[in-house]
C-alpha atoms as a PDB file:
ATOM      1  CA  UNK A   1      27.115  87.147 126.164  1.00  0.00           C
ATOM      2  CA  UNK A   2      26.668  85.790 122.823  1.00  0.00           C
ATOM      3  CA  UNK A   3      27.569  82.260 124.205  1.00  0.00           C
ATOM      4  CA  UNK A   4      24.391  82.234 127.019  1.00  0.00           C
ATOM      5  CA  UNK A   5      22.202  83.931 123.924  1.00  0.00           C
ATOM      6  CA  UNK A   6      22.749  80.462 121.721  1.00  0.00           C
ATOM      7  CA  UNK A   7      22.232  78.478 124.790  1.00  0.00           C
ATOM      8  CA  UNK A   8      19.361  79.908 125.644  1.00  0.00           C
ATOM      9  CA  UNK A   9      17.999  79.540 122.043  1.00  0.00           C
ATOM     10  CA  UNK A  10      18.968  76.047 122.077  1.00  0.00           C
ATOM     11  CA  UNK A  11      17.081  75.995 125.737  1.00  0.00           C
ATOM     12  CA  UNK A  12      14.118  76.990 124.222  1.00  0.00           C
ATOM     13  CA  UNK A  13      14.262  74.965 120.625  1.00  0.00           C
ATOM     14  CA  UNK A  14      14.850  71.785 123.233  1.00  0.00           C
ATOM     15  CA  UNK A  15      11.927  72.396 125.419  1.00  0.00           C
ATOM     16  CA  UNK A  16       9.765  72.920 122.488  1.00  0.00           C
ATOM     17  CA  UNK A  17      10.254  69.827 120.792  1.00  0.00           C
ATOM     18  CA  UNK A  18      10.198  68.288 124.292  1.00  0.00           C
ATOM     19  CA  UNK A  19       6.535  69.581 124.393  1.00  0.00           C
ATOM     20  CA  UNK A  20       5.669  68.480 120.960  1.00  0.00           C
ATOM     21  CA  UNK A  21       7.011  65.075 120.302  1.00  0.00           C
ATOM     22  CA  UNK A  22       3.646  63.799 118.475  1.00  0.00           C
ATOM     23  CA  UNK A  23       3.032  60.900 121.840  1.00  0.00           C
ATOM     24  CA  UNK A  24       1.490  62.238 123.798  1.00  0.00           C
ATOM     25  CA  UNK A  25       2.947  60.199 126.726  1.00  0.00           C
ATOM     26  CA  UNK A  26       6.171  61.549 125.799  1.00  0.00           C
ATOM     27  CA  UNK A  27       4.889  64.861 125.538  1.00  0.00           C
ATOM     28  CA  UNK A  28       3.890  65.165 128.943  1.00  0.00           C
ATOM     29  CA  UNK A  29       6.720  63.185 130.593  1.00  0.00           C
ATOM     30  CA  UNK A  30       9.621  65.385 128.292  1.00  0.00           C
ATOM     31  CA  UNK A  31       7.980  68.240 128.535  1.00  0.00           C
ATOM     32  CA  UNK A  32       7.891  68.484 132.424  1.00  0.00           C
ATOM     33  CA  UNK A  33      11.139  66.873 132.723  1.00  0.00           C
ATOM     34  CA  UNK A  34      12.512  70.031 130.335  1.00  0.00           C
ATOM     35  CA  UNK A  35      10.414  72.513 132.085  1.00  0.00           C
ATOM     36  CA  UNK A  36      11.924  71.586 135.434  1.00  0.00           C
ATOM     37  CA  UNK A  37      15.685  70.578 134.421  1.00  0.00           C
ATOM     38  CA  UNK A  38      16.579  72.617 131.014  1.00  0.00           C
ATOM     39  CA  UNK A  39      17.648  75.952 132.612  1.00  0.00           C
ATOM     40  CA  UNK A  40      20.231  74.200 134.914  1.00  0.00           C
ATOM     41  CA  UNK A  41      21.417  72.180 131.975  1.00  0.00           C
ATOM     42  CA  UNK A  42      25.138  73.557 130.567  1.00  0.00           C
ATOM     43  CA  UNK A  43      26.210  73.215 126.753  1.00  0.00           C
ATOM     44  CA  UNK A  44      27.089  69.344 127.626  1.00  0.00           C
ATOM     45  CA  UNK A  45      24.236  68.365 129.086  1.00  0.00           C
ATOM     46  CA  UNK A  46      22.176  70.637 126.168  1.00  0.00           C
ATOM     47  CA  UNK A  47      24.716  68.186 124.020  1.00  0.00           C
ATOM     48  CA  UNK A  48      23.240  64.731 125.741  1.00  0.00           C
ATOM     49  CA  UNK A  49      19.631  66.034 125.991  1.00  0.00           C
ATOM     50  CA  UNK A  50      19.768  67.015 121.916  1.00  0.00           C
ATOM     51  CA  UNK A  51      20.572  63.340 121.527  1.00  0.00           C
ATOM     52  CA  UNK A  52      18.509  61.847 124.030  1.00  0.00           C
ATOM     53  CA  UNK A  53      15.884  63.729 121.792  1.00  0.00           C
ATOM     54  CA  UNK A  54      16.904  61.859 118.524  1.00  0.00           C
ATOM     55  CA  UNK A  55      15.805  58.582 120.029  1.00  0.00           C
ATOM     56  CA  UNK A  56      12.819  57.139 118.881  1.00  0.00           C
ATOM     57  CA  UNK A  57       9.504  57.559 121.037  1.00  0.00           C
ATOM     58  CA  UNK A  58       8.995  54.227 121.155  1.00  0.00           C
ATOM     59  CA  UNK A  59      12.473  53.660 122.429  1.00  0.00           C
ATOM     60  CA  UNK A  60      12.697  56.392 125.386  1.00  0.00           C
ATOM     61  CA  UNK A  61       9.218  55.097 126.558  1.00  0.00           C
ATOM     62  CA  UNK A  62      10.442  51.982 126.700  1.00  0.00           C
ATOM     63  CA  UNK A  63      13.618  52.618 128.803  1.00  0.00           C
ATOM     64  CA  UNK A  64      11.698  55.021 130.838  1.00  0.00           C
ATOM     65  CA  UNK A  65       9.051  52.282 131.753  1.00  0.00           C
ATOM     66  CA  UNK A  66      11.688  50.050 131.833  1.00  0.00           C
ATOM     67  CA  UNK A  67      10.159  47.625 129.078  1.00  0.00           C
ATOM     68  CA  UNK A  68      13.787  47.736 127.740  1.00  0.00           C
ATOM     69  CA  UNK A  69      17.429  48.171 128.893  1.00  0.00           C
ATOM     70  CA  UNK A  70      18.834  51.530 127.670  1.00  0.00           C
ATOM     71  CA  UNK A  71      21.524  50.627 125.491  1.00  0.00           C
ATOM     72  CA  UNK A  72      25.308  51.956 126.292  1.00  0.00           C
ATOM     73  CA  UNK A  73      25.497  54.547 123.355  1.00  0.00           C
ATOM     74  CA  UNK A  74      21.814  56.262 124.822  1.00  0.00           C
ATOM     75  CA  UNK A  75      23.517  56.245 128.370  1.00  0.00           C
ATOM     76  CA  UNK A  76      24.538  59.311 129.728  1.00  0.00           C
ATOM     77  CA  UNK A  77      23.742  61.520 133.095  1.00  0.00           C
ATOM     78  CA  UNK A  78      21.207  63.354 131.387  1.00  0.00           C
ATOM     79  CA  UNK A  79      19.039  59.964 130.501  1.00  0.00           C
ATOM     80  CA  UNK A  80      19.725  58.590 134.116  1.00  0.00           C
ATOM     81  CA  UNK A  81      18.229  61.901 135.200  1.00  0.00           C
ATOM     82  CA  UNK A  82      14.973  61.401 133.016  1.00  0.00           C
ATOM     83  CA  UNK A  83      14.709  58.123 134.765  1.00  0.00           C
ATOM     84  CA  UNK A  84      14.784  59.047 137.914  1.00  0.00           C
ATOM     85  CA  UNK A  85      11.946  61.713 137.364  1.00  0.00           C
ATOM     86  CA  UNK A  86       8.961  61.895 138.069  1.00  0.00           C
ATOM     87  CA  UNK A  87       5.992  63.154 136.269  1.00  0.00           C
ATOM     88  CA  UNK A  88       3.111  64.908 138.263  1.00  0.00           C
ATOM     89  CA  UNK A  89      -0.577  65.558 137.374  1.00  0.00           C
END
């Protein structure tokens, strides 16, 4: 019990600063991406997320828009997930 309590409060911390990264084309693409992925995700894929999250904006736009190759250390099946979703208005 106390195990799903942290994840959910790591859910939650997640999708905020999803939400609220301060670019605003981040914040919408993150923020649906979270809203629509983050309850499935486990306490690996919470782990890769949390990281994916410590990139720069700058950088995950890039990859995203594919500007830029995402390097091998940012890989992982969480990013490859953000890539292949879309955002919808």
């Amino acid at each position: 019990m106390a195990d799903e309590t942290e994840l959910e409060t790591r859910r939650k911390r997640l999708l905020y600063r999803s939400v609220y990264r301060g670019n605003k084309e981040n914040d919408i693409l993150l923020g649906q991406f979270a809203r629509a992925h983050i309850a499935e995700f486990g306490a690996a894929e919470l782990d890769q997320y949390e990281s994916l999250l410590s990139a720069g904006d700058n950088d995950i736009y890039d990859w995203v828009s594919g500007k830029t190759a995402v390097p091998a250390e940012a890989d992982s099946m969480v990013l490859r997930k953000l890539l292949a979703f879309r955002v919808r208005f």
